[in-house]
C-alpha atoms as a PDB file:
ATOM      1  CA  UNK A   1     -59.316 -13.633  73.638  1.00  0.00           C
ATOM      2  CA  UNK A   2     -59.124 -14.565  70.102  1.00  0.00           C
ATOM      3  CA  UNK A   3     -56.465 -13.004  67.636  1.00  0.00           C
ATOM      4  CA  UNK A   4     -57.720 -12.102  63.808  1.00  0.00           C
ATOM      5  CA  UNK A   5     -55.180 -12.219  60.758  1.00  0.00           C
ATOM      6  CA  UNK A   6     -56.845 -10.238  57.902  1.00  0.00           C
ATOM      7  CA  UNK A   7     -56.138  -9.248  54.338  1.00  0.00           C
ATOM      8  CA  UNK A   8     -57.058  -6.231  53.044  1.00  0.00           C
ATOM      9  CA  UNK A   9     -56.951  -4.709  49.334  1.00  0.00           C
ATOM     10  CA  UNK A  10     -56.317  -1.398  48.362  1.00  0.00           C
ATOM     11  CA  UNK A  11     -59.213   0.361  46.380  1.00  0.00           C
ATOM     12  CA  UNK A  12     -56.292   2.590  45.030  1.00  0.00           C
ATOM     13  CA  UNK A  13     -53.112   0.301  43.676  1.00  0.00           C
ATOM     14  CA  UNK A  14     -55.359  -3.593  44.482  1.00  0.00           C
ATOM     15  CA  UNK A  15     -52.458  -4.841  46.622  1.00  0.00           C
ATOM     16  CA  UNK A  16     -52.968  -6.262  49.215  1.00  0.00           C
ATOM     17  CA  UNK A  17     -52.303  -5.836  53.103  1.00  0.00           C
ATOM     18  CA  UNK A  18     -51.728  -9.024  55.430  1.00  0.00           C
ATOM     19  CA  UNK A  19     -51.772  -8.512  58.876  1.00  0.00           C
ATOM     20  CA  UNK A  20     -53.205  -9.662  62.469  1.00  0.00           C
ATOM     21  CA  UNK A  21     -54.704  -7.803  65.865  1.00  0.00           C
ATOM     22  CA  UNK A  22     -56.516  -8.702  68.707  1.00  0.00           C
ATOM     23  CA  UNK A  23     -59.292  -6.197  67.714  1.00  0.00           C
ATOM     24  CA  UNK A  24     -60.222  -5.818  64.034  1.00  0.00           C
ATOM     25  CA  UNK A  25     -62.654  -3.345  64.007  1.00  0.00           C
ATOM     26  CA  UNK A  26     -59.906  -0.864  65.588  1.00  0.00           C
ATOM     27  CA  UNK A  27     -57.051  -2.048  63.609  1.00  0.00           C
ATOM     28  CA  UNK A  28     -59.742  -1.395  60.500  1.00  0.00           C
ATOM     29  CA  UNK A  29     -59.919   2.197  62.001  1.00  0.00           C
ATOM     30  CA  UNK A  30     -55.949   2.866  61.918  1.00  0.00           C
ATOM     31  CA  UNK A  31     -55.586   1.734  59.018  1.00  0.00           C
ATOM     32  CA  UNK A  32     -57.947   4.179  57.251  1.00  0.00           C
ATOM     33  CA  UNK A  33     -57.233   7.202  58.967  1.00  0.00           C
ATOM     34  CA  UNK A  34     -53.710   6.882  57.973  1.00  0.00           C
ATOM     35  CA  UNK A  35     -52.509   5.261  61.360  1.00  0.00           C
ATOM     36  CA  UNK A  36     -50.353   2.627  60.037  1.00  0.00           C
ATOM     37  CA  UNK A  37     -46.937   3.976  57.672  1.00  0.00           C
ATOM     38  CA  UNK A  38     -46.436   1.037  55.520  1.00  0.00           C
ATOM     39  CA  UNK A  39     -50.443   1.475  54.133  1.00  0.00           C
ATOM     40  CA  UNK A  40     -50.746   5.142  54.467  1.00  0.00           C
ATOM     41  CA  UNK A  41     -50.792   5.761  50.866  1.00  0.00           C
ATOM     42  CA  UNK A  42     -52.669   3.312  49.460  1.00  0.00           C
ATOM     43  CA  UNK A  43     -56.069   3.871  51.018  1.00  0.00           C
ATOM     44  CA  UNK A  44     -58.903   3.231  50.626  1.00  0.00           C
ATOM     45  CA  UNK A  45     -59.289  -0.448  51.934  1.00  0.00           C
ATOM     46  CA  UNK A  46     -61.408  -3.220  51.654  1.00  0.00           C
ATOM     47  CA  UNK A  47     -61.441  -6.051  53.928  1.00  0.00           C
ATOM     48  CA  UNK A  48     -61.161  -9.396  51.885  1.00  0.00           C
ATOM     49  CA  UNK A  49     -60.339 -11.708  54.305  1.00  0.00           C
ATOM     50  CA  UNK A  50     -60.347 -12.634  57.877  1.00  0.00           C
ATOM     51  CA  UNK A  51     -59.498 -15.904  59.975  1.00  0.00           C
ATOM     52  CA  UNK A  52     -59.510 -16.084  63.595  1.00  0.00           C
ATOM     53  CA  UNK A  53     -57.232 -17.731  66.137  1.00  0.00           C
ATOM     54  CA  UNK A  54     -57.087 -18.620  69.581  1.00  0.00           C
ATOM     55  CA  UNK A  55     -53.519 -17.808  70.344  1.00  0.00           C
ATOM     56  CA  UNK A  56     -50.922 -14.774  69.179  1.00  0.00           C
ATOM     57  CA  UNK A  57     -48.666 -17.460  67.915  1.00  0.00           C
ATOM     58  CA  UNK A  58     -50.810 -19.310  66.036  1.00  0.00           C
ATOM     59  CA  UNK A  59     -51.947 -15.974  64.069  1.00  0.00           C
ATOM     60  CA  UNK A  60     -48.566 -15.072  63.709  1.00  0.00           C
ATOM     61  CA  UNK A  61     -47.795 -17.980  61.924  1.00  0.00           C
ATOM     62  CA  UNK A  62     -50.966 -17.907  59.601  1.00  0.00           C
ATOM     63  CA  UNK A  63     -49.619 -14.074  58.789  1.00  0.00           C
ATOM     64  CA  UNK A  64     -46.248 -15.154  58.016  1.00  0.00           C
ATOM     65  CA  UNK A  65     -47.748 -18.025  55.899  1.00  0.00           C
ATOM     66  CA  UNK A  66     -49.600 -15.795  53.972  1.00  0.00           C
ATOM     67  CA  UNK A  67     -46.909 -13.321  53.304  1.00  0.00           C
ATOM     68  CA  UNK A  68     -44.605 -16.557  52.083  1.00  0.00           C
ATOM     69  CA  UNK A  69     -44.643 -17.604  48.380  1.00  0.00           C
ATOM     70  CA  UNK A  70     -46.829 -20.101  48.940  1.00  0.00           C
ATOM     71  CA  UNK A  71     -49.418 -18.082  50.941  1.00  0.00           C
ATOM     72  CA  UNK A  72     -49.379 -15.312  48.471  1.00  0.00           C
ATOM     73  CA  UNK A  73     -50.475 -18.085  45.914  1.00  0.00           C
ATOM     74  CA  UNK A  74     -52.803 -19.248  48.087  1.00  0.00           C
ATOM     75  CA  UNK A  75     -54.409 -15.976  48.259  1.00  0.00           C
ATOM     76  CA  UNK A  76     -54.187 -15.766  44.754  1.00  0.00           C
ATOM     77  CA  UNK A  77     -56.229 -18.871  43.964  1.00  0.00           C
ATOM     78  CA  UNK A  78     -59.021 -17.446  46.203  1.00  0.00           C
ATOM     79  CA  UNK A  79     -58.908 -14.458  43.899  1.00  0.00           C
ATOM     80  CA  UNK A  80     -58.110 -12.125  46.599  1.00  0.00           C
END
């Protein structure tokens, strides 16, 4: 089983969403049908971004990597 982290960018307000799932396609789903409370509002979404990992802990850290200063300006750099 693999775990995904993924970025995504609001089409309304362009910030952006970091999180990570075991399956994308469904997390995706929740996400645009209003399913999650901290993006709810700022829908639509485009996916920007996605990396996959082997293990919940090693996604977790890549998630809380990005959502660090220095992962938000990595991130940045990639335009994204």
């Amino acid at each position: 089983m693999t775990y995904t982290v993924y970025v995504l960018k609001s089409l309304k307000d362009a910030k952006r969403y970091v999180g990570y799932t075991k399956d994308l396609d469904r997390r995706l789903l929740e996400h645009e049908n209003g399913g999650c409370k901290s993006t709810r509002n700022r829908k639509p979404f485009k996916l920007v971004y996605a990396e996959n990992f082997q293990t919940k802990s090693e996604a977790m850290g890549r998630e809380r990597f990005f959502k660090s200063s220095k992962g938000r300006g990595y991130l940045k750099a990639l335009n994204l």
